[in-house]
Protein backbone atom coordinates (compact mmCIF):
# COMPACT_ATOMS: atom_id res chain seq x y z
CA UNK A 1 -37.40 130.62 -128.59
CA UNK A 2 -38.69 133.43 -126.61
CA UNK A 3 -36.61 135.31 -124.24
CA UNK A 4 -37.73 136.48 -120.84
CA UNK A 5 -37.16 140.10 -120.05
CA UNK A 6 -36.02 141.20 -116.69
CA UNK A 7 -37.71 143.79 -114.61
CA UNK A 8 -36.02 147.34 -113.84
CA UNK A 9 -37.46 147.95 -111.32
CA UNK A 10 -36.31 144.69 -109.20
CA UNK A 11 -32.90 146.54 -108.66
CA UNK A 12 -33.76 149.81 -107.66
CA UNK A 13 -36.04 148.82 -104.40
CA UNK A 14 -33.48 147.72 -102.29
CA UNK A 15 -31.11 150.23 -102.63
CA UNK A 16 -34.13 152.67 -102.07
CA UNK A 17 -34.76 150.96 -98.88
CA UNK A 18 -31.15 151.57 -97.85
CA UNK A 19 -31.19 155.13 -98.54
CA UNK A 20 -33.91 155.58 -96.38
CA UNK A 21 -32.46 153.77 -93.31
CA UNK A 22 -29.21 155.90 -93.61
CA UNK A 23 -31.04 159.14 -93.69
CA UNK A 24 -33.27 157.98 -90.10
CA UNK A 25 -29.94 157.10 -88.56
CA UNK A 26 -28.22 160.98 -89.31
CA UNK A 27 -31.32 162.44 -88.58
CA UNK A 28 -30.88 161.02 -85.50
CA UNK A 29 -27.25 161.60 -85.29
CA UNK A 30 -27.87 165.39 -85.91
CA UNK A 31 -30.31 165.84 -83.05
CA UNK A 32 -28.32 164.65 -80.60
CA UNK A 33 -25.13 166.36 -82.04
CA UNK A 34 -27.61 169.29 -81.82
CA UNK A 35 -28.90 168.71 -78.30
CA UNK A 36 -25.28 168.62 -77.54
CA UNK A 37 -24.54 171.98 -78.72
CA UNK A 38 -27.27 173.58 -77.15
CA UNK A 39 -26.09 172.62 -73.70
CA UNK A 40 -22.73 173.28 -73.95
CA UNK A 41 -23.92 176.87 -75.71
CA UNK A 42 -26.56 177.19 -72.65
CA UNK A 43 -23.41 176.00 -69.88
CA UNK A 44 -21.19 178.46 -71.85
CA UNK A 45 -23.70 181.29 -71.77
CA UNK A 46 -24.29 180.76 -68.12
CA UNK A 47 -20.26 180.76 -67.28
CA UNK A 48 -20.29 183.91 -69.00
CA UNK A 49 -23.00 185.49 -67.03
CA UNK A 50 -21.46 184.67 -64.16
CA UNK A 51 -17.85 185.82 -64.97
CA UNK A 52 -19.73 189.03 -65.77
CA UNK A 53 -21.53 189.28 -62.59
CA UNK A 54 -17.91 188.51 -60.69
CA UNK A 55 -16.50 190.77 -62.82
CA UNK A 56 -19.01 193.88 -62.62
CA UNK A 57 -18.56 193.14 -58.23
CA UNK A 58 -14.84 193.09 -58.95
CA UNK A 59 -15.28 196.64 -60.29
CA UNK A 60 -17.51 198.03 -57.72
CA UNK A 61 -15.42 196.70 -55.36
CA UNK A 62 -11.95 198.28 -55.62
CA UNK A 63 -14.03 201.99 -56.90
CA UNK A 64 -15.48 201.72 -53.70
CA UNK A 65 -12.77 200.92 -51.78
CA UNK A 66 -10.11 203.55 -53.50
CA UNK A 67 -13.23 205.94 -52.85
CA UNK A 68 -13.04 204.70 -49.22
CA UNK A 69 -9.15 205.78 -49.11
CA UNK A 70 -9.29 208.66 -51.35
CA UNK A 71 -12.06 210.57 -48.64
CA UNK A 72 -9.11 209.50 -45.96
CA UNK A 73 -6.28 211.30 -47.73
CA UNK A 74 -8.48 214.49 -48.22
CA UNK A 75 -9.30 214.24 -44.52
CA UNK A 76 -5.47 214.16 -43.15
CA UNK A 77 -4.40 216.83 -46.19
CA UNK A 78 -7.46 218.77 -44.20
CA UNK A 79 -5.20 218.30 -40.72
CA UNK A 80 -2.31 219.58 -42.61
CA UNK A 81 -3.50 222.79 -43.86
CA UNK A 82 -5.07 222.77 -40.40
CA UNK A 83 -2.04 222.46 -38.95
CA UNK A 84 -0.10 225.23 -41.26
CA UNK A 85 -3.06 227.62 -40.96
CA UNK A 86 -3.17 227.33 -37.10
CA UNK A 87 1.14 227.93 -37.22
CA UNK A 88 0.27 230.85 -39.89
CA UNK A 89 -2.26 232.43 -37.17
CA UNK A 90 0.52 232.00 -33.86
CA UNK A 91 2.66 234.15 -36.41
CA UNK A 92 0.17 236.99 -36.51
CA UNK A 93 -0.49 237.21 -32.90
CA UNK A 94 3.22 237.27 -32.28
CA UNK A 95 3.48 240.03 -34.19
CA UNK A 96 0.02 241.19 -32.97
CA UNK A 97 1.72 241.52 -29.48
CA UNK A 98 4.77 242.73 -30.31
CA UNK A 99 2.98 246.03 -32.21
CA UNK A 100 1.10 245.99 -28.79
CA UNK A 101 4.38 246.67 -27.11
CA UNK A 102 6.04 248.49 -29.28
CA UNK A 103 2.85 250.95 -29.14
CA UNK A 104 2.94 251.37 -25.78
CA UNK A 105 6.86 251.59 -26.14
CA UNK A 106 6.81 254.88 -28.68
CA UNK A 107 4.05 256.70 -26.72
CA UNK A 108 5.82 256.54 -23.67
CA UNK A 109 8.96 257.17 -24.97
CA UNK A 110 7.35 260.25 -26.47
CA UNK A 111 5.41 261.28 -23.13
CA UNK A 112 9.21 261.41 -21.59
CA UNK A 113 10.90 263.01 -24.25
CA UNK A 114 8.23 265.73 -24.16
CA UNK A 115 8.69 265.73 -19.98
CA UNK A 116 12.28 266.03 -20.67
CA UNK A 117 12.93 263.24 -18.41
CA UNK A 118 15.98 262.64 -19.20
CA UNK A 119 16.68 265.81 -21.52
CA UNK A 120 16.76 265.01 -25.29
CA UNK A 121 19.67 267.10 -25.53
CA UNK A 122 21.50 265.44 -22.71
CA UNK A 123 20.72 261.82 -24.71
CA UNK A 124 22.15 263.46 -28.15
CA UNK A 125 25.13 265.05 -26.61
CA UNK A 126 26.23 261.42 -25.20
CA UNK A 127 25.14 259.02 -27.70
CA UNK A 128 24.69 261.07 -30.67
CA UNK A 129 22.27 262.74 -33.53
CA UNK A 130 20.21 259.67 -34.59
CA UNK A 131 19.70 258.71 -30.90
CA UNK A 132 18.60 262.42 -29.99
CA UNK A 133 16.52 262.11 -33.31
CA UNK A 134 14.72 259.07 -32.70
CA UNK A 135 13.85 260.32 -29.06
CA UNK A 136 12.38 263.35 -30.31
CA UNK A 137 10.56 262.06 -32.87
CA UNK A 138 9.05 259.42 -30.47
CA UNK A 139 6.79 262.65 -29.57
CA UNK A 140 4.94 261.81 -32.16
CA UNK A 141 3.83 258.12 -31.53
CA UNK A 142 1.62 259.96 -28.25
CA UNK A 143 -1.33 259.99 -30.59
CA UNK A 144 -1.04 256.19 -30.82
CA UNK A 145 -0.72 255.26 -26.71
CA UNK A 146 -4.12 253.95 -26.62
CA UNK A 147 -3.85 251.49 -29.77
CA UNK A 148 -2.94 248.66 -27.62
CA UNK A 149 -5.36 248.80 -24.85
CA UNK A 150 -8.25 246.55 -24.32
CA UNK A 151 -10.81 246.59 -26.98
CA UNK A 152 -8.74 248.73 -29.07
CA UNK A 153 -7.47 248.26 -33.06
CA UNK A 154 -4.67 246.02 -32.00
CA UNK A 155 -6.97 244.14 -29.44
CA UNK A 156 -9.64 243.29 -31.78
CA UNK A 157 -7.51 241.99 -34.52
CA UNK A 158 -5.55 239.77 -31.84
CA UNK A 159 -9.18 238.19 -30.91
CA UNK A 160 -10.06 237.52 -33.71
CA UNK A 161 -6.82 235.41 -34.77
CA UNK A 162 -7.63 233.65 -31.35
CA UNK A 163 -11.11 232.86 -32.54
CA UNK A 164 -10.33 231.46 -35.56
CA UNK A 165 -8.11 229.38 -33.99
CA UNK A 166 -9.97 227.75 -31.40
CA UNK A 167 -13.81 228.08 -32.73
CA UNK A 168 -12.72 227.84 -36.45
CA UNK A 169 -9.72 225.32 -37.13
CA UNK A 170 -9.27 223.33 -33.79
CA UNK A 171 -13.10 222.66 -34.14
CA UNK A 172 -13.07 221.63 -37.24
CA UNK A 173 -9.46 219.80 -36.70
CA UNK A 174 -11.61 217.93 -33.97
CA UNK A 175 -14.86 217.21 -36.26
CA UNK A 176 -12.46 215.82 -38.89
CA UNK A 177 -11.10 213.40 -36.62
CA UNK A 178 -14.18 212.29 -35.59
CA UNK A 179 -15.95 212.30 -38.40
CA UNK A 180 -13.33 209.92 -40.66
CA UNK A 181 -14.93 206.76 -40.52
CA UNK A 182 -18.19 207.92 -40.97
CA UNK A 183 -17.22 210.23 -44.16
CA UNK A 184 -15.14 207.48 -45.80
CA UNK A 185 -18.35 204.71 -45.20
CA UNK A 186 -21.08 207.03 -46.52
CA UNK A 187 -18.35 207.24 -49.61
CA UNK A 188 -18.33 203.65 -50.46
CA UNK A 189 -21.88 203.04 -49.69
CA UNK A 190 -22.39 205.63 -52.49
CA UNK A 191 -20.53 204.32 -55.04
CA UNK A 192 -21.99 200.44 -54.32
CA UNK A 193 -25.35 201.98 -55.05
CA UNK A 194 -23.55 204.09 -58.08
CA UNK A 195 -22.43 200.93 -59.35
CA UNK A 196 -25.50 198.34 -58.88
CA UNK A 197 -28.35 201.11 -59.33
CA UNK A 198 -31.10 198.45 -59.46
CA UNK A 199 -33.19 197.82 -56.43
CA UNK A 200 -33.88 193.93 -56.64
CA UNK A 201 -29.76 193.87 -56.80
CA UNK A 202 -29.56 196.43 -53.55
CA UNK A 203 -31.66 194.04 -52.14
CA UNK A 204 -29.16 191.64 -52.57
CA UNK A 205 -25.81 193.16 -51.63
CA UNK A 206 -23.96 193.85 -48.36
CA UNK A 207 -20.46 195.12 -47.37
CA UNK A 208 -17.61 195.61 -44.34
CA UNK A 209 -15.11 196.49 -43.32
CA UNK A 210 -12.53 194.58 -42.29
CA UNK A 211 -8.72 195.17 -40.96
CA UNK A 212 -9.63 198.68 -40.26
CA UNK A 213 -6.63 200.92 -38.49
CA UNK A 214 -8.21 204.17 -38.86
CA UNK A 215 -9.82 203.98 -35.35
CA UNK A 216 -6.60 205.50 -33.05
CA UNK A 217 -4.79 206.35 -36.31
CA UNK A 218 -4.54 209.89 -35.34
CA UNK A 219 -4.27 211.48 -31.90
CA UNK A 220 -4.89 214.69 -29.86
CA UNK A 221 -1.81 216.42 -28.67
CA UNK A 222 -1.12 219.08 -26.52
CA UNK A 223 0.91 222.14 -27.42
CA UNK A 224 4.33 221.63 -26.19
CA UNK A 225 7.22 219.40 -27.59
CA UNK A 226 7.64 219.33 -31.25
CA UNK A 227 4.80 221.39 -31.57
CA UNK A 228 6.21 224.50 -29.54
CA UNK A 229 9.91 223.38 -30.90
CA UNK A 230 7.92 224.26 -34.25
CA UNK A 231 6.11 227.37 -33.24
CA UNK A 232 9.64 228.93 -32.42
CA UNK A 233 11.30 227.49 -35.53
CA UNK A 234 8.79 229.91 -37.76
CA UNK A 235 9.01 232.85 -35.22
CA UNK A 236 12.83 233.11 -35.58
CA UNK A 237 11.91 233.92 -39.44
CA UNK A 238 10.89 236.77 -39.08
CA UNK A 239 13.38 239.53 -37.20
CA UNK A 240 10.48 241.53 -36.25
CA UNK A 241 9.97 238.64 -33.19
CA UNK A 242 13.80 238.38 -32.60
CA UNK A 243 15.44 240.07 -29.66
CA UNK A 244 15.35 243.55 -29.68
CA UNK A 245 18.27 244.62 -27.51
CA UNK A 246 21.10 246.90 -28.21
CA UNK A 247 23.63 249.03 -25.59
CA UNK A 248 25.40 251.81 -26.83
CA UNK A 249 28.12 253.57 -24.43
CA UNK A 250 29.77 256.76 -24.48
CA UNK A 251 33.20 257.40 -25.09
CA UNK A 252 34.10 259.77 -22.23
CA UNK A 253 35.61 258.77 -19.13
CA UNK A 254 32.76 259.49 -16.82
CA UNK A 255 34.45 258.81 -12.64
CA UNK A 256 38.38 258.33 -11.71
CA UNK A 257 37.34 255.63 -9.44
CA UNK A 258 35.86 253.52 -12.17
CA UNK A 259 37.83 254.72 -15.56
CA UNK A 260 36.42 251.75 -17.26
CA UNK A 261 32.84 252.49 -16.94
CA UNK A 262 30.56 254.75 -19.42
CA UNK A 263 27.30 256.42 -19.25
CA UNK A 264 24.78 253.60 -21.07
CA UNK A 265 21.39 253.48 -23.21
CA UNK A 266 20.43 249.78 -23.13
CA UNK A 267 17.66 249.16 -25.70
CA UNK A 268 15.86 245.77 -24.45
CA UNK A 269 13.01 243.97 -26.43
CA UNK A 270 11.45 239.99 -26.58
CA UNK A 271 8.65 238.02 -27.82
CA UNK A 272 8.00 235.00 -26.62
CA UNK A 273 5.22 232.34 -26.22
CA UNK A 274 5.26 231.45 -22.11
CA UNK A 275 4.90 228.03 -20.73
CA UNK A 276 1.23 228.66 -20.09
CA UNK A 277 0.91 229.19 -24.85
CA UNK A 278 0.67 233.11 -24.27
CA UNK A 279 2.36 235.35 -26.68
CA UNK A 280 3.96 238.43 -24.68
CA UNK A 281 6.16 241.12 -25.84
CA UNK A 282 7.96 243.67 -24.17
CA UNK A 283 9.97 246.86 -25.01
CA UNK A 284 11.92 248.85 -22.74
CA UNK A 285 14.53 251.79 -23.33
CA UNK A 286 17.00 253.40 -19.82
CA UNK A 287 19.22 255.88 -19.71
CA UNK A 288 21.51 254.74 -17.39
CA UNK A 289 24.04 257.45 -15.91
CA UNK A 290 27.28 256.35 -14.03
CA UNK A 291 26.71 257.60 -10.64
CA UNK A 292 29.52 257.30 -7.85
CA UNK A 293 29.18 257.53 -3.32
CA UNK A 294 31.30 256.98 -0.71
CA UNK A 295 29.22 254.25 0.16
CA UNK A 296 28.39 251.98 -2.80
CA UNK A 297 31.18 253.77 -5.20
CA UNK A 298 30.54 253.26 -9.13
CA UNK A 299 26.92 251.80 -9.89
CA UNK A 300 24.30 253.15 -12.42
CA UNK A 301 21.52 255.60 -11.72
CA UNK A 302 18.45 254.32 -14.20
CA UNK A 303 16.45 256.81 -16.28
CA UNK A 304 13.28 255.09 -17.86
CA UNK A 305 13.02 256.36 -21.53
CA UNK A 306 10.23 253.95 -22.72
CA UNK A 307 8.27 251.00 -21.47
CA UNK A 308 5.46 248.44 -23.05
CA UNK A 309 4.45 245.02 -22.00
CA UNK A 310 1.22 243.27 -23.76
CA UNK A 311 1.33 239.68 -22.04
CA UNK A 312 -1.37 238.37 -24.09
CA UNK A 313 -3.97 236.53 -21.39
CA UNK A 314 -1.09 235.48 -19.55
CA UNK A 315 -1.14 236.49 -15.42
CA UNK A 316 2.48 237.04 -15.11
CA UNK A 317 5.83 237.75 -16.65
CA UNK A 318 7.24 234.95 -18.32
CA UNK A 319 10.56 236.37 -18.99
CA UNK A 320 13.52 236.17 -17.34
CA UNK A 321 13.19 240.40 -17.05
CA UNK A 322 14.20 241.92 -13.55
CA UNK A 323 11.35 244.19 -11.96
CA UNK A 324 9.16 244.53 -8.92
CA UNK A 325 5.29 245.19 -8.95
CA UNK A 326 5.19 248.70 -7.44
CA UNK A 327 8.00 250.78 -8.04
CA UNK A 328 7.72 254.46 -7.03
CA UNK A 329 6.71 256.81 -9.65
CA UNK A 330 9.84 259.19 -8.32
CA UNK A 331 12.84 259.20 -6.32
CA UNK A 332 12.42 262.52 -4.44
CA UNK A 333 12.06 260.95 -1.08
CA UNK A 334 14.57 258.25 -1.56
CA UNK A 335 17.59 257.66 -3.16
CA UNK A 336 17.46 255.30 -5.82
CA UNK A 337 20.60 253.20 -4.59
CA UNK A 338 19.23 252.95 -1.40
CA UNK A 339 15.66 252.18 -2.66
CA UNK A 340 17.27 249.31 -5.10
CA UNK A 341 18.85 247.60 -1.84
CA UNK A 342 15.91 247.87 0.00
CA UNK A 343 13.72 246.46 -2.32
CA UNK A 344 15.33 244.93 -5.47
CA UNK A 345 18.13 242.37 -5.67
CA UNK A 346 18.91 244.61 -9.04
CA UNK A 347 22.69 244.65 -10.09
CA UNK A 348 22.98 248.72 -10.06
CA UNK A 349 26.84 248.17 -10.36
CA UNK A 350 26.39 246.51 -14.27
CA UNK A 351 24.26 244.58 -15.73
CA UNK A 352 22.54 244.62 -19.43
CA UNK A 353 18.75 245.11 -18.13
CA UNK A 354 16.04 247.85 -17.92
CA UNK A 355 14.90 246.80 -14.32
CA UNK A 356 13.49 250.05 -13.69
CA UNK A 357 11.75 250.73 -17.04
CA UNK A 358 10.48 246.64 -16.70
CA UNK A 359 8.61 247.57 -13.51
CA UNK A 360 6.92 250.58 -15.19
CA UNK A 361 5.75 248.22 -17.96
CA UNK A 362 4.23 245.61 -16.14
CA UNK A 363 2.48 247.83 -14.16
CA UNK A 364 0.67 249.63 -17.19
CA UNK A 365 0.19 246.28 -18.68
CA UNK A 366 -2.05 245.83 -20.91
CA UNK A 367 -3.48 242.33 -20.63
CA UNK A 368 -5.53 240.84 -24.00
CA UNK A 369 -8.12 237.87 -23.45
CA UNK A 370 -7.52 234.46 -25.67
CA UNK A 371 -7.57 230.93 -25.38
CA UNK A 372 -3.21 230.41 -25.56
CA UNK A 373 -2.34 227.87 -27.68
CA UNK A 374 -4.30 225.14 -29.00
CA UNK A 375 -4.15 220.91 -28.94
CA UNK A 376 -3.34 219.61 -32.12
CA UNK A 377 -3.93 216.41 -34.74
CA UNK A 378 -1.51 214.53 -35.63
CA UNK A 379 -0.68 210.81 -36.99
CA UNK A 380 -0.72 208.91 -33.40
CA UNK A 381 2.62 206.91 -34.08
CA UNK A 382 4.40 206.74 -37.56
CA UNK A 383 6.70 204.39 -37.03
CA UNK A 384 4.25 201.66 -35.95
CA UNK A 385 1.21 202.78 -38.46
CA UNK A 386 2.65 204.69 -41.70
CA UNK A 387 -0.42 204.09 -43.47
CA UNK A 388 -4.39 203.73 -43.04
CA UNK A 389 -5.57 200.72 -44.70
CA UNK A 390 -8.50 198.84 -44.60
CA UNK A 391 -10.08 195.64 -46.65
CA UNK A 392 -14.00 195.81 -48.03
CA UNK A 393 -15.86 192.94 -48.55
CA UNK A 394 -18.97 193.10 -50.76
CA UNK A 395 -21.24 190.14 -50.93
CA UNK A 396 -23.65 189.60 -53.38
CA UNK A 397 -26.38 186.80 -52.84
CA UNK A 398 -28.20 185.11 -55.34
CA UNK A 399 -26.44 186.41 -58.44
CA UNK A 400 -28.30 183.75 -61.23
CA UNK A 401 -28.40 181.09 -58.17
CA UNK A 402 -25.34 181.91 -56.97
CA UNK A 403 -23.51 184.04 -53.89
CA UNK A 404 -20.54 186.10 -54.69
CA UNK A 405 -17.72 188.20 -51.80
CA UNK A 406 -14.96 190.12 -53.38
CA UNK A 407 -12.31 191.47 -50.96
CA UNK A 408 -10.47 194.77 -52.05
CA UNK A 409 -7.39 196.27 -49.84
CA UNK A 410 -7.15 199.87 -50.00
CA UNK A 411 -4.51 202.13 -47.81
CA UNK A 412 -3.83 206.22 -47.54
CA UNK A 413 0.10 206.53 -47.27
CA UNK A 414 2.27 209.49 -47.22
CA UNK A 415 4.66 210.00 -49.90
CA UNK A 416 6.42 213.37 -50.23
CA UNK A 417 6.29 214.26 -54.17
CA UNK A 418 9.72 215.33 -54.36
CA UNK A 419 12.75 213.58 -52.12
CA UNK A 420 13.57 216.27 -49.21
CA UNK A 421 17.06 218.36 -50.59
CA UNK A 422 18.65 217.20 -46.71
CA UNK A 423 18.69 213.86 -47.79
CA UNK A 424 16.74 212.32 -44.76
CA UNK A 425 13.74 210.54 -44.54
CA UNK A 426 10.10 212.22 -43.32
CA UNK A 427 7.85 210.38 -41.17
CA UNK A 428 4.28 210.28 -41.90
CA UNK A 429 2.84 213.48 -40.43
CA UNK A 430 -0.24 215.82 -40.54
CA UNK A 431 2.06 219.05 -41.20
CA UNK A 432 2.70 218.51 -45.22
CA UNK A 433 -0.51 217.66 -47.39
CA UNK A 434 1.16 214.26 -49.11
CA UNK A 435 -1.30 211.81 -48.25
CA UNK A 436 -2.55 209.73 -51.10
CA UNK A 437 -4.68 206.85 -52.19
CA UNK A 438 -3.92 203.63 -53.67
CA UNK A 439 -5.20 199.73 -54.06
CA UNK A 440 -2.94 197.14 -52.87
CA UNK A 441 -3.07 193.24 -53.15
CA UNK A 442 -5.29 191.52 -51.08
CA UNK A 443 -4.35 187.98 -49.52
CA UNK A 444 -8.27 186.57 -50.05
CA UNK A 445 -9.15 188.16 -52.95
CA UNK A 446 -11.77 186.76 -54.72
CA UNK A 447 -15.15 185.16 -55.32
CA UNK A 448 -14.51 181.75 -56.93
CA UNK A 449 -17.69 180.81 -59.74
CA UNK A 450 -18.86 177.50 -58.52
């Protein structure tokens, strides 16, 4: 009996065939899982590019606009030094003036010692050595009588203080003011091109500005208020500006009818800045001798010692000194009581004042050209406005297909680095250099990818 054999190979095609029908379907499978990936790698890619271009505008953004407030703080620190430099320069032409008078003072306080008129020994035996020192030694000071006059030492240093302020630091006070907007612009437009340096993207981009308070953020003033308030403030520093004005009697009883009453040398000096922002000084010295008539009785007979008034540019007097334009050079012809009725309303019975010696000053006067004071800059109303701010907006069109605007707030604010040692709070001002920059939140910030 013969048995069949089966054949191998009967087993193996089917499961072959199988195989093969698996492996089409994963190929399959894997392209699609492939095609898949791809896209979501190509949508993340492009998310990425995007966030980067939103990103890189972000940055240029809020440089450009901290840029934009950094040139504003520089420019209002500028009004403050400004503003110190043009006090700094009143302060030499106060004491510009004041040498002026005091000049004029010495050397005619020397021409009358060396007249004798009055005697330095007469001066020395009634109000002692140093007095009868000093008034000689004023002989000296002759040599300097012309220091003070018109185109002189004195003169020229006083115009050029006055130059400086008005051609120097009130024009460029001025220019600062006006220039602001401008300066801070060309700032951010610079650092936009800084930051996107490409052309084809330059092409592209454009900015503004928007909620802008620097236009009437600052004002023009004129010199009087707070300003002049200030002015005096620094003055009284220094003692060489202070009053000059000292009375010294003697102790001997001089008339019976008036026991109480001495033989006086009234020293009298000021510097002030007039209504009209004109620096004058003035610097008088009288001898005034207790005289006594049956018609007046007790008054006092006035000796000028010394005399010098420099009023600066101003036209007249603006002290509260008595005196009279043309007094007479002598009193040969007239008595001086009877002159002083005639002419004055002078108190010749008392008094503290140099009347005599006044009149003698103003008319050898020695007037100096100059502008007076100048306006000033300042922050137009800090309680309303404390800081400058503004908002850019840079737009960027066709970034990959796309348009992007990012909004960045910047402001200048005052902020004193140190709390003041009174206690009290300081008001934004352009007289301390504390202005600084800073980014703040904006409300539409943003750009959203689409």
């Amino acid at each position: 009996m013969q048995i069949p054999v089966a054949n191998h190979h009967e087993g193996i095609l089917p499961a072959r065939r199988q195989f093969t029908s698996q492996a089409g379907q994963a190929l399959v499978l894997g392209i699609l899982l492939l095609g898949i990936i791809m896209l979501a790698l190509n949508a993340l890619f492009s998310t990425g590019r995007l966030i980067g271009v939103k990103a890189r505008q972000l940055h240029a953004t809020d440089a450009a606009a901290y840029s934009g407030a950094l040139v504003q703080a520089r420019a209002l620190n500028m009004q403050s030094y400004i503003n110190l430099a043009q006090t700094g320069h009143q302060m030499a032409m106060a004491h510009l003036v004041t040498l002026g008078s005091w000049a004029k003072f010495s050397a005619t306080q020397g021409k009358q010692a060396s007249a004798g008129n009055p005697p330095a020994y007469l001066i020395g035996m009634m109000f002692g050595s140093q007095h009868l020192q000093a008034y000689q030694s004023a002989r000296r000071a002759q040599a300097i009588a012309n220091i003070a006059n018109s185109g002189n030492e004195l003169y020229r240093a006083f115009s050029e203080h006055d130059k400086a302020v008005h051609d120097v630091l009130q024009a460029t006070s001025l220019a600062v003011k006006q220039s602001l907007e401008t300066a801070r612009n060309n700032a951010i437009e610079k650092v936009i091109h800084a930051n996107y340096p490409e052309a084809h993207i330059q092409q592209n981009l454009s900015w503004k500005i928007l909620n802008d308070n620097a236009s009437g953020f600052s004002a023009v003033f004129a010199p009087n208020g707070n300003y002049r308030s200030l002015i005096g403030q620094v003055a009284s520093v220094y003692g060489f500006l202070g009053e000059r004005n000292d009375t010294h009697k003697n102790s001997w009883i001089v008339n019976e009818k008036c026991p109480w009453k001495r033989h006086e040398l009234r020293r009298k000096g000021q510097t002030i800045l007039d209504d009209d922002g004109n620096w004058q000084s003035i610097d008088t010295q009288s001898y005034h001798a207790l005289r006594s008539n049956r018609w007046i009785g007790c008054y006092f007979r006035e000796y000028p010692m010394g005399w010098g008034w420099v009023p600066a540019n101003a036209k007249s007097i603006g002290m509260d000194v008595p005196h009279v334009e043309d007094s007479p050079d002598n009193f040969s012809e007239i008595d001086f009581w009877r002159w002083v009725q005639r002419a004055t309303k002078w108190n010749v019975f008392g008094g503290t004042d140099n009347p005599l010696a006044n009149s003698r000053a103003v008319a050898s006067r020695q007037r100096w050209s100059g502008g007076g004071l100048p306006g000033y800059v300042d922050i137009a109303n800090a309680n309303e406005q404390p800081a400058m701010k503004f908002t850019l907006s840079l737009t960027r069109k066709n970034a990959w297909g796309h348009d992007f605007t990012i909004n960045s707030t910047a402001k200048t604010f005052f902020e004193r680095p140190q709390p003041r040692t009174d206690g009290r709070k300081e008001n934004a001002n352009f007289w301390h250099p504390y202005w600084q920059a800073s980014l703040m939140p904006t409300e539409t910030q943003g750009g959203s990818l689409p």
